[in-house]
PDB file of N, CA and C in Angstrom:
ATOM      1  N   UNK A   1       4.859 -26.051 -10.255  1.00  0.00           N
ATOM      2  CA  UNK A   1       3.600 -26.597  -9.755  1.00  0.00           C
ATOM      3  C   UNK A   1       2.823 -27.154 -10.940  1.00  0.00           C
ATOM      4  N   UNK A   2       2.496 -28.183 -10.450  1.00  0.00           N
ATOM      5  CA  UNK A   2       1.521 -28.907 -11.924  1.00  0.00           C
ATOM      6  C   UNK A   2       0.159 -28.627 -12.266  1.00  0.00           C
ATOM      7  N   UNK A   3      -0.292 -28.842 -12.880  1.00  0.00           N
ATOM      8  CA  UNK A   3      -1.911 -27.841 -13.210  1.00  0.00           C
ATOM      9  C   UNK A   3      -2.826 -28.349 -12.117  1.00  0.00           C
ATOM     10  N   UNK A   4      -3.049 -29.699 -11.769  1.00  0.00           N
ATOM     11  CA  UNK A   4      -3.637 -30.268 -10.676  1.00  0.00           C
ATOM     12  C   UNK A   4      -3.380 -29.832  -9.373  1.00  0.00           C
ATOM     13  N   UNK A   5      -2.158 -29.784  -9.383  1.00  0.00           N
ATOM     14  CA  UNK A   5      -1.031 -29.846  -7.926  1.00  0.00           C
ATOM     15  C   UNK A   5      -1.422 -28.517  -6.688  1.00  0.00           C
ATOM     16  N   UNK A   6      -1.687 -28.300  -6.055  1.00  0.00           N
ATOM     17  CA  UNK A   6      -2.249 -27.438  -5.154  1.00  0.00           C
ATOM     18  C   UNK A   6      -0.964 -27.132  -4.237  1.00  0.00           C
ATOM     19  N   UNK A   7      -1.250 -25.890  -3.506  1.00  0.00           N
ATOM     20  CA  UNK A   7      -0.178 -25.887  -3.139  1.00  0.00           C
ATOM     21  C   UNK A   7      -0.142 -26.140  -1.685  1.00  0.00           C
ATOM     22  N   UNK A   8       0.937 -27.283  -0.983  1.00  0.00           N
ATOM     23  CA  UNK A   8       0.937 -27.205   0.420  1.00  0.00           C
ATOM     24  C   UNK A   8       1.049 -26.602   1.591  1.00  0.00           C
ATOM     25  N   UNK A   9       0.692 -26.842   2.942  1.00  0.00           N
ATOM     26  CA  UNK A   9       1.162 -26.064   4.009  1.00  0.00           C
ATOM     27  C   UNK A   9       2.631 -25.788   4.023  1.00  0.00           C
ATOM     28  N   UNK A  10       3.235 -26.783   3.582  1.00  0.00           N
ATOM     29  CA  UNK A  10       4.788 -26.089   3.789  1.00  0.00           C
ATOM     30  C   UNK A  10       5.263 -25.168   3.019  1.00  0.00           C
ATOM     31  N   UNK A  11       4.824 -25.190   1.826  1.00  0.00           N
ATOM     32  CA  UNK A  11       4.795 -24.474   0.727  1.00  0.00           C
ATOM     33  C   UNK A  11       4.291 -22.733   0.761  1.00  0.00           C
ATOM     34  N   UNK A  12       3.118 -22.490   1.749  1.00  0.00           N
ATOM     35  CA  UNK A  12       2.862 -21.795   1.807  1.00  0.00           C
ATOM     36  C   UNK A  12       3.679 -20.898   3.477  1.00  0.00           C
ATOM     37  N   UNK A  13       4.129 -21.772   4.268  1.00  0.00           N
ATOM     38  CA  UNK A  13       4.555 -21.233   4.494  1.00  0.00           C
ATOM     39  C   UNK A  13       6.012 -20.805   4.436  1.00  0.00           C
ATOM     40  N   UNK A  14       6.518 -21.279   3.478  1.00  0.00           N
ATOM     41  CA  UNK A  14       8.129 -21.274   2.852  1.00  0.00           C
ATOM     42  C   UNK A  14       7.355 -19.694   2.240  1.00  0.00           C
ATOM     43  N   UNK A  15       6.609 -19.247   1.119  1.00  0.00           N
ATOM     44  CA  UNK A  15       6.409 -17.901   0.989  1.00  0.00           C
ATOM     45  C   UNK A  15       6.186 -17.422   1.696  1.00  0.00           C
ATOM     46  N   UNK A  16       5.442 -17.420   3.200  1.00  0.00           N
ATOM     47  CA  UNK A  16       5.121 -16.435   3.912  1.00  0.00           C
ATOM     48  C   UNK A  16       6.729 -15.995   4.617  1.00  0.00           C
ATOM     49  N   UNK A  17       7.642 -16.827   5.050  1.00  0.00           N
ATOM     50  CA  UNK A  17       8.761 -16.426   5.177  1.00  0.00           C
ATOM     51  C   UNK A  17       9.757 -15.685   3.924  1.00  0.00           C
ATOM     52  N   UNK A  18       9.656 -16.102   2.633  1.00  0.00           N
ATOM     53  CA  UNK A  18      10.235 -15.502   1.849  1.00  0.00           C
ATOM     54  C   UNK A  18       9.150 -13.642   2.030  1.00  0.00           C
ATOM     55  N   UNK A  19       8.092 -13.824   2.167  1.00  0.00           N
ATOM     56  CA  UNK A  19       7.626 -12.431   2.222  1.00  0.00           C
ATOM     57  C   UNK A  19       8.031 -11.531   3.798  1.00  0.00           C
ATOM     58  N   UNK A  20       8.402 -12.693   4.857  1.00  0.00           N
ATOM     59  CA  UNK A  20       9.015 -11.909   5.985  1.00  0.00           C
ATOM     60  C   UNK A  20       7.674 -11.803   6.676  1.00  0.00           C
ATOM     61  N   UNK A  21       6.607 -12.914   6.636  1.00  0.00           N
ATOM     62  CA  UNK A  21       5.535 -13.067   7.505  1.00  0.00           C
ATOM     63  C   UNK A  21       5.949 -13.940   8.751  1.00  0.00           C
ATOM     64  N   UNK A  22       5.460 -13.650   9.584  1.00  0.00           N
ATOM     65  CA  UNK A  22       5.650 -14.487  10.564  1.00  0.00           C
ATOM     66  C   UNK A  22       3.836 -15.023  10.675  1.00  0.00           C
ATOM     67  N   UNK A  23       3.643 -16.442  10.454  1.00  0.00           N
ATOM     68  CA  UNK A  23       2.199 -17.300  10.439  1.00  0.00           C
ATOM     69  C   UNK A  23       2.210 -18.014  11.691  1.00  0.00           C
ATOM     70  N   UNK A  24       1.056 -18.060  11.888  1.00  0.00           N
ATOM     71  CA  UNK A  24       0.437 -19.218  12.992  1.00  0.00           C
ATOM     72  C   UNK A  24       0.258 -20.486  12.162  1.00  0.00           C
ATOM     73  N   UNK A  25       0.184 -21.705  12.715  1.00  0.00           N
ATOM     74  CA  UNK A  25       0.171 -22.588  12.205  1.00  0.00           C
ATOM     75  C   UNK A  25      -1.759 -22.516  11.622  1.00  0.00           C
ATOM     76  N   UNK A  26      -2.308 -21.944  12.446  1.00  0.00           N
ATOM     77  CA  UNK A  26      -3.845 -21.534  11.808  1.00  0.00           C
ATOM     78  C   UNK A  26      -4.217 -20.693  10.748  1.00  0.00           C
ATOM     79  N   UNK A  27      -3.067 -19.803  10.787  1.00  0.00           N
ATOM     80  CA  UNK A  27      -3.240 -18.682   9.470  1.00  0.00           C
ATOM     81  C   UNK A  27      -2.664 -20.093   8.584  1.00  0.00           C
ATOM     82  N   UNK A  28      -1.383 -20.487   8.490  1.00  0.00           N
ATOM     83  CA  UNK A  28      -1.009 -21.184   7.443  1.00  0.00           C
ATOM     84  C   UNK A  28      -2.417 -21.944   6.751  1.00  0.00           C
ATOM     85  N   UNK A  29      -2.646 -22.774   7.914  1.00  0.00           N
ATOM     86  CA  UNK A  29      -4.251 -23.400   7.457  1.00  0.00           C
ATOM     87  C   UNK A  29      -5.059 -22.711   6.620  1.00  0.00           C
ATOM     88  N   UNK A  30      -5.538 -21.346   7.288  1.00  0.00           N
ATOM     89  CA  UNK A  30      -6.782 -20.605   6.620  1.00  0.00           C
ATOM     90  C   UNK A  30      -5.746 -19.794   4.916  1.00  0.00           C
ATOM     91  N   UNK A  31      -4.697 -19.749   5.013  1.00  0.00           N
ATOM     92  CA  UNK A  31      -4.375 -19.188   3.699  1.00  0.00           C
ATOM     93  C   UNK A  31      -4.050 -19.728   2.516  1.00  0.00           C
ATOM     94  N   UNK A  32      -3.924 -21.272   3.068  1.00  0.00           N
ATOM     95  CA  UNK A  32      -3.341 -22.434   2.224  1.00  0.00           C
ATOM     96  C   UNK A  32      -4.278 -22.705   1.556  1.00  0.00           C
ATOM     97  N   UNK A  33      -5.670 -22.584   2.432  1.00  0.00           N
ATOM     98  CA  UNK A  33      -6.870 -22.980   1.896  1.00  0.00           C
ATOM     99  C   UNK A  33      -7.310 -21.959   0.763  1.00  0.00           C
ATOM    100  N   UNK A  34      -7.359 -20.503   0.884  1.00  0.00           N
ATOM    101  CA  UNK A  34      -7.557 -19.547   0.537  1.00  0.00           C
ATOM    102  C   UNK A  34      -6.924 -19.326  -1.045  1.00  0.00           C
ATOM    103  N   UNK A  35      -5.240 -19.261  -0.793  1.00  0.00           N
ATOM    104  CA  UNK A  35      -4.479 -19.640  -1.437  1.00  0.00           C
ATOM    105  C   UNK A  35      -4.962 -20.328  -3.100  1.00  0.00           C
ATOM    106  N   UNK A  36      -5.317 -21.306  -2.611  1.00  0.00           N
ATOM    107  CA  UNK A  36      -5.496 -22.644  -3.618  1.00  0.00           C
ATOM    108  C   UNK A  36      -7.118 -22.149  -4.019  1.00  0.00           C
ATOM    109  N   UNK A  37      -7.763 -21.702  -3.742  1.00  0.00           N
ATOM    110  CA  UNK A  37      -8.955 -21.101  -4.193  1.00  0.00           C
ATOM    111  C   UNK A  37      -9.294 -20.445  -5.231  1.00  0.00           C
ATOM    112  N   UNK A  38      -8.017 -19.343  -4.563  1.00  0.00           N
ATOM    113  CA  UNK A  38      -7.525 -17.995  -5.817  1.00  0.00           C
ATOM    114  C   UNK A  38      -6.896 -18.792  -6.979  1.00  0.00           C
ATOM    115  N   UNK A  39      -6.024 -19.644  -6.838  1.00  0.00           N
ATOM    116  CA  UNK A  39      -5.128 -20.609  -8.214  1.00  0.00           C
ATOM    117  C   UNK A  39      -6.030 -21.336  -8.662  1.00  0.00           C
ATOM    118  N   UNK A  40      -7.209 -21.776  -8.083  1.00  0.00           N
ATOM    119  CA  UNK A  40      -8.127 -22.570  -8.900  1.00  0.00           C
ATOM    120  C   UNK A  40      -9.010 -21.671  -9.673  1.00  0.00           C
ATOM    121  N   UNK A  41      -9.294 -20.660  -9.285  1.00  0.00           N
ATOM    122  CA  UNK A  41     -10.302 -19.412  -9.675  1.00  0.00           C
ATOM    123  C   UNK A  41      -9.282 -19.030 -11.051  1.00  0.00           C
ATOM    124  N   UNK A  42      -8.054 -18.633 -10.813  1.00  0.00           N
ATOM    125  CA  UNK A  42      -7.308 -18.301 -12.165  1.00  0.00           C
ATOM    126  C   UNK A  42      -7.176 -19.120 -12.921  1.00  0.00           C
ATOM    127  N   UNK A  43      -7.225 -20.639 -12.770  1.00  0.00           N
ATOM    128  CA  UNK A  43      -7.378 -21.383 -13.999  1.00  0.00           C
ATOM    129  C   UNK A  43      -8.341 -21.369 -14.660  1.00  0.00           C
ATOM    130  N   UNK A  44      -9.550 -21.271 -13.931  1.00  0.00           N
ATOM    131  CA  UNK A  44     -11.035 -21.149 -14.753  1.00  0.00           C
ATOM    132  C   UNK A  44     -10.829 -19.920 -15.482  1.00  0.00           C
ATOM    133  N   UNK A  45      -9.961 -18.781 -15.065  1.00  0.00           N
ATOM    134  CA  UNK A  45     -10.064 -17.033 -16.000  1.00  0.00           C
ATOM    135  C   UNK A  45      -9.380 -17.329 -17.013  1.00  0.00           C
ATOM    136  N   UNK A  46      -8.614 -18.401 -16.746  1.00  0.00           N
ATOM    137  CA  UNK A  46      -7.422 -18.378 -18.125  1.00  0.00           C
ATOM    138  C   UNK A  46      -7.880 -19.448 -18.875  1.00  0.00           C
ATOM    139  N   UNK A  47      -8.953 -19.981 -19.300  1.00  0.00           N
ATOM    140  CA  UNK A  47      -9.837 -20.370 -19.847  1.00  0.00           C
ATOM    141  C   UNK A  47     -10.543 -19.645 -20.836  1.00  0.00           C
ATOM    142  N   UNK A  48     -10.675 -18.770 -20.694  1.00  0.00           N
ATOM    143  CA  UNK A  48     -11.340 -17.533 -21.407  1.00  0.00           C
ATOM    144  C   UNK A  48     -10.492 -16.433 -22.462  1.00  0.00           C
ATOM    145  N   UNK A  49     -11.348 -16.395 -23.582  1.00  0.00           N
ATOM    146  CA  UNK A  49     -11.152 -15.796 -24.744  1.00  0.00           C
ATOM    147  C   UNK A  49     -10.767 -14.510 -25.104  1.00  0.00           C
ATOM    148  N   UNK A  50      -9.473 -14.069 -24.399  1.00  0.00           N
ATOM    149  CA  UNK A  50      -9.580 -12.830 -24.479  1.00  0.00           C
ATOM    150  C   UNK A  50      -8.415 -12.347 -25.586  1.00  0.00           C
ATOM    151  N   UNK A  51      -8.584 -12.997 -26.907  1.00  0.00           N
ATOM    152  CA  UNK A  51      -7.525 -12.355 -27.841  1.00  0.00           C
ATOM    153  C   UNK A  51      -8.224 -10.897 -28.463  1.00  0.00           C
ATOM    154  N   UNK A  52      -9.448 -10.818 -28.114  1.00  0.00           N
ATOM    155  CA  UNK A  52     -10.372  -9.440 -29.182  1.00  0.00           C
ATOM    156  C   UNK A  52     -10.506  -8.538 -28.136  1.00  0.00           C
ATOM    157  N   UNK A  53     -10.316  -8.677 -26.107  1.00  0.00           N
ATOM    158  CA  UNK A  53     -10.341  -8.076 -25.607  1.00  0.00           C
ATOM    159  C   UNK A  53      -9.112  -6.903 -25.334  1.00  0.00           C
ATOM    160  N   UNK A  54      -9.466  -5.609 -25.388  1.00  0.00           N
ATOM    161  CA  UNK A  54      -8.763  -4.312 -25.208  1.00  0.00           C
ATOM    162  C   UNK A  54      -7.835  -4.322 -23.668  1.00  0.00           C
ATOM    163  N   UNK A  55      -6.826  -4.338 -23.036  1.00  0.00           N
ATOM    164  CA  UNK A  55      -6.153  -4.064 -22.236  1.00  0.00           C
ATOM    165  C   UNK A  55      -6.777  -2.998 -21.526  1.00  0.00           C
ATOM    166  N   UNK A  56      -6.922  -2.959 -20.361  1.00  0.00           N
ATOM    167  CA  UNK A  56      -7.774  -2.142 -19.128  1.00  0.00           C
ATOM    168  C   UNK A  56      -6.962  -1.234 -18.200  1.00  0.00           C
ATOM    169  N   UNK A  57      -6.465  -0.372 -17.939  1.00  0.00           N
ATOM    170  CA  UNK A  57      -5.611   0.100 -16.983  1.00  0.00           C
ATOM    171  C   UNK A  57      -6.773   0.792 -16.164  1.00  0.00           C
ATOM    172  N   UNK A  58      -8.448   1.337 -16.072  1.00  0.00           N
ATOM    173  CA  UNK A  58      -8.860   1.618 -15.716  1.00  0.00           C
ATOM    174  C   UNK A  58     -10.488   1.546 -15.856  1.00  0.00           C
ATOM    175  N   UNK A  59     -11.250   1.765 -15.070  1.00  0.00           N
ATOM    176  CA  UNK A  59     -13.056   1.277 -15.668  1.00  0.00           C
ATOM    177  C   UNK A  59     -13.975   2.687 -15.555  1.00  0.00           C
ATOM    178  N   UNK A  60     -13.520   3.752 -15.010  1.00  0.00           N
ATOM    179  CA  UNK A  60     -14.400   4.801 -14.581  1.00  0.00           C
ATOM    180  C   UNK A  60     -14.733   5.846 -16.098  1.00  0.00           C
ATOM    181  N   UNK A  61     -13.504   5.917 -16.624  1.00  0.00           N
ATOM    182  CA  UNK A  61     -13.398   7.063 -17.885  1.00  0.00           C
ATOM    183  C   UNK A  61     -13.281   7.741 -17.101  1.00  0.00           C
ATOM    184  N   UNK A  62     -12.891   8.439 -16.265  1.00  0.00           N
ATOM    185  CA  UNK A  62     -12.386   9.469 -15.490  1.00  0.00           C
ATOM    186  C   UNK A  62     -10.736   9.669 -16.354  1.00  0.00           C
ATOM    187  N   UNK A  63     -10.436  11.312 -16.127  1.00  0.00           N
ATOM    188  CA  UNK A  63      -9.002  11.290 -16.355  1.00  0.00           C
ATOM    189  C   UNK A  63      -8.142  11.824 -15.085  1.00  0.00           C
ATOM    190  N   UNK A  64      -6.775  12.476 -15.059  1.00  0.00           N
ATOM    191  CA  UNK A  64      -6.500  12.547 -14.113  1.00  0.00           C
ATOM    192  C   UNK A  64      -7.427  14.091 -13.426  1.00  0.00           C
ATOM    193  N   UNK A  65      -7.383  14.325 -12.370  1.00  0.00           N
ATOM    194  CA  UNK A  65      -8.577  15.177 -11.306  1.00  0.00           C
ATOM    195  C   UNK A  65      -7.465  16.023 -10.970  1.00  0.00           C
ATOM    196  N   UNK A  66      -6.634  16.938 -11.416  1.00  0.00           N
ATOM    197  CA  UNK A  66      -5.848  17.774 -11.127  1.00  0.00           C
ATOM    198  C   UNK A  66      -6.320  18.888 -10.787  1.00  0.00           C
ATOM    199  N   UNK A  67      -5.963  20.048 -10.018  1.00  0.00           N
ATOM    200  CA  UNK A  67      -6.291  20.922 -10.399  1.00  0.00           C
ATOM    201  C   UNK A  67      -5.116  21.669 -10.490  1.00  0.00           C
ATOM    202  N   UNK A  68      -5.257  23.272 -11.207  1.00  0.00           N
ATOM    203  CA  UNK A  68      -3.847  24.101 -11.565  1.00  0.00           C
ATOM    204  C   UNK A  68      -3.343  24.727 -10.541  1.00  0.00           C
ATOM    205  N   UNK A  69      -1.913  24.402  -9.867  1.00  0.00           N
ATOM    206  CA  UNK A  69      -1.509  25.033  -8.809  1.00  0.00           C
ATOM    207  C   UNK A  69      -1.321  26.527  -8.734  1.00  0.00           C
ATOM    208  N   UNK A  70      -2.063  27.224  -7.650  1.00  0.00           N
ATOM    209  CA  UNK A  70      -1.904  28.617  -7.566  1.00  0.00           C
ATOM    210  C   UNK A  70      -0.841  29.406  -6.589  1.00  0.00           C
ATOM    211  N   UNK A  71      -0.604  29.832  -6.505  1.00  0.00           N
ATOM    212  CA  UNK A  71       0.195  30.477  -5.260  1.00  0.00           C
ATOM    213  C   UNK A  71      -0.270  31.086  -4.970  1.00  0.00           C
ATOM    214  N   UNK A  72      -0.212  31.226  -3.493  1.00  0.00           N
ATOM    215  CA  UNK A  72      -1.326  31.909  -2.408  1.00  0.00           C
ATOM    216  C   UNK A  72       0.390  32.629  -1.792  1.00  0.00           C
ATOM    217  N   UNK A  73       0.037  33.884  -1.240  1.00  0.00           N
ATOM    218  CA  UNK A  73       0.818  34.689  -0.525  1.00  0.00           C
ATOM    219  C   UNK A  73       0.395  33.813   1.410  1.00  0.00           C
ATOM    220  N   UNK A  74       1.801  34.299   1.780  1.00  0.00           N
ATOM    221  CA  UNK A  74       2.133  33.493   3.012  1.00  0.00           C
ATOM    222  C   UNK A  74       2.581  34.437   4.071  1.00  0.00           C
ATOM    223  N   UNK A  75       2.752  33.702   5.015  1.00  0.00           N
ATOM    224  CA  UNK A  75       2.851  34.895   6.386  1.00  0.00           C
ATOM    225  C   UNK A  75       4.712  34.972   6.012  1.00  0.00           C
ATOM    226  N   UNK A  76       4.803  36.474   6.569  1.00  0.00           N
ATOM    227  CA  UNK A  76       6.285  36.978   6.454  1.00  0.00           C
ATOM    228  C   UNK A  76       6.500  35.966   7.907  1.00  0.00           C
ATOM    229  N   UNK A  77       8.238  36.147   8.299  1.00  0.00           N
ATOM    230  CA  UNK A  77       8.626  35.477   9.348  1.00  0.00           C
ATOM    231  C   UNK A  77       8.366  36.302  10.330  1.00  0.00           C
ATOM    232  N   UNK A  78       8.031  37.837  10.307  1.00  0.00           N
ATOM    233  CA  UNK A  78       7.525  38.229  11.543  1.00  0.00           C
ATOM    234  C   UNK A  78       5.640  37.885  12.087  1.00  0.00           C
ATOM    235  N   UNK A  79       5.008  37.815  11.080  1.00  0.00           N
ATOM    236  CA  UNK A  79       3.608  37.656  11.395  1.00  0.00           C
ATOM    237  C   UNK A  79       3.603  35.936  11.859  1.00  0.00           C
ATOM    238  N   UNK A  80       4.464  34.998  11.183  1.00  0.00           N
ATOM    239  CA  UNK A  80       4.635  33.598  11.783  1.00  0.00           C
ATOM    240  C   UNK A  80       4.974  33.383  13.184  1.00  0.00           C
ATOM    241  N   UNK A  81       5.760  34.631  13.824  1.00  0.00           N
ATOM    242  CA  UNK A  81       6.157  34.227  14.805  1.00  0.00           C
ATOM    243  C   UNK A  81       5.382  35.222  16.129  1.00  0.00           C
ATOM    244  N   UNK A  82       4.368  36.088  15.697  1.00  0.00           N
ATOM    245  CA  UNK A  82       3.899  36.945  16.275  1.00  0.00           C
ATOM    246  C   UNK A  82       3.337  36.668  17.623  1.00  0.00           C
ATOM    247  N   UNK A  83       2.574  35.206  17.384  1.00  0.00           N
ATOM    248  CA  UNK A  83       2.063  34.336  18.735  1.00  0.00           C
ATOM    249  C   UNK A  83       2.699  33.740  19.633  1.00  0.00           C
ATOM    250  N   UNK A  84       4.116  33.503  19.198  1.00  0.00           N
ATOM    251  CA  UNK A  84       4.549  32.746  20.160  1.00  0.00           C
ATOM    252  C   UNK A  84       5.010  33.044  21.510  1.00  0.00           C
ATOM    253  N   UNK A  85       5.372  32.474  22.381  1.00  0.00           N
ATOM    254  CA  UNK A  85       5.527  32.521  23.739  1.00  0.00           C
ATOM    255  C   UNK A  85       7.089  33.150  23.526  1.00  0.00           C
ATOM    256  N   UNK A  86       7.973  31.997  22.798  1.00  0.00           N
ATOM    257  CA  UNK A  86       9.402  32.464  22.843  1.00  0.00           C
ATOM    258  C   UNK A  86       9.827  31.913  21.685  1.00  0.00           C
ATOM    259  N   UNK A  87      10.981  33.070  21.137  1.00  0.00           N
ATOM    260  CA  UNK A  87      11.769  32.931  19.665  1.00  0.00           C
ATOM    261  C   UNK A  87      13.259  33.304  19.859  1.00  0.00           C
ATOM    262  N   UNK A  88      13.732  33.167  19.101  1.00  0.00           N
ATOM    263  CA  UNK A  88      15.001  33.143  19.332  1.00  0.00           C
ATOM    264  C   UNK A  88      16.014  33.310  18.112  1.00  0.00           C
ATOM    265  N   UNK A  89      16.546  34.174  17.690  1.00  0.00           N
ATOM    266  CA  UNK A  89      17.040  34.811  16.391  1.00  0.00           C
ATOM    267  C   UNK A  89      15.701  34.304  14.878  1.00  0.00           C
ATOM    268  N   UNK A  90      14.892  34.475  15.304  1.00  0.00           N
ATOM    269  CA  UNK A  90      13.625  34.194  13.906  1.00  0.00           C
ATOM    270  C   UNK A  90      13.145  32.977  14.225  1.00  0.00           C
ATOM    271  N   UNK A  91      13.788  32.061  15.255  1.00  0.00           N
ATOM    272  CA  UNK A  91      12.978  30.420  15.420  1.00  0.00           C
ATOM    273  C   UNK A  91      12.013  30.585  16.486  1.00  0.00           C
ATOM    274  N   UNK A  92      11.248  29.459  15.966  1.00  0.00           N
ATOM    275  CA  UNK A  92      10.590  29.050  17.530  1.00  0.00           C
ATOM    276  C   UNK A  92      10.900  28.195  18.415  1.00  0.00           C
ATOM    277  N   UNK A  93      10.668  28.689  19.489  1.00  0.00           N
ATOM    278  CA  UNK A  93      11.537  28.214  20.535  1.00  0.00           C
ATOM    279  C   UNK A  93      10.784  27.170  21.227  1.00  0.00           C
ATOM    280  N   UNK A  94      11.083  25.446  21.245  1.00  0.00           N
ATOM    281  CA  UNK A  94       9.740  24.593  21.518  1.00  0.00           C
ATOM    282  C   UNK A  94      10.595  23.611  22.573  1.00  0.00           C
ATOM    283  N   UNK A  95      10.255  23.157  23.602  1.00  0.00           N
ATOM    284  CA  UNK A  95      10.224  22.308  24.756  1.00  0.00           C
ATOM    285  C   UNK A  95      11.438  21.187  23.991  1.00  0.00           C
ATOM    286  N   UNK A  96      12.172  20.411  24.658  1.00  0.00           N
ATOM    287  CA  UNK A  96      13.145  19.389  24.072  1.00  0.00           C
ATOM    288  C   UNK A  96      11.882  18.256  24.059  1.00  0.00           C
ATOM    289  N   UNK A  97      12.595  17.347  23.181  1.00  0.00           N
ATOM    290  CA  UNK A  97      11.209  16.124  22.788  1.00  0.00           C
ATOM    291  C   UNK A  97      12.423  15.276  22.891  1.00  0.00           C
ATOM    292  N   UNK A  98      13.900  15.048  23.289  1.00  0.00           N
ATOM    293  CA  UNK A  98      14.600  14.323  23.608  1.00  0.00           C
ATOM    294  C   UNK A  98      15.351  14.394  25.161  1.00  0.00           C
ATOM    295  N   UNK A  99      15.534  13.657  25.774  1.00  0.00           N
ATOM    296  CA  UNK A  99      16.063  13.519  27.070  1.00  0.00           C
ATOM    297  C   UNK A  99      17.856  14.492  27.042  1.00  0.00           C
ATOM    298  N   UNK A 100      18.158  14.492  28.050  1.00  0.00           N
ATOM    299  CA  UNK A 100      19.544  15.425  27.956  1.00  0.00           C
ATOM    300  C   UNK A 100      20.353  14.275  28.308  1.00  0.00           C
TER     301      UNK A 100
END
């Protein structure tokens, strides 16, 4: 694509199929337009002086928000199954969710 050169409806929608979009001929319209907005907007950024600027992976100063995993004690398999209606050698015994 040439620095002028914008990109066409067919064009755009040749990517929307390489991405496995299926477009309306109106989306093509509204994204083509859209599209060429964003590529004109990045030529004006790449205009700009950024050999003294630092690489960004983030803006908050936050680090990661972990906290330390504890282990918590858990129900034995008899207190798990204490409620149920019906069990069956230690399982629970639940309605079919597939046809026979």
């Amino acid at each position: 694509m040439k620095k002028s050169q914008k990109l066409s409806k067919k064009e755009v929608g040749h990517i929307a199929k390489l991405a496995n979009l299926h477009l309306t001929q109106k989306e093509v319209q509204k994204f083509s337009r859209q599209l060429n907005e964003t590529l004109a907007y990045i030529k004006v950024l790449n205009k700009l002086d950024t050999k003294n600027v630092k690489p960004t992976s983030q803006v908050t100063g936050k680090t990661n928000q972990f906290r330390e995993d504890k282990v918590k004690k858990s129900f034995s398999q008899k207190q798990a199954l204490s409620n149920t209606k019906r069990k069956y050698k230690g399982y629970f015994v639940v309605p079919y969710v597939f046809g026979e």
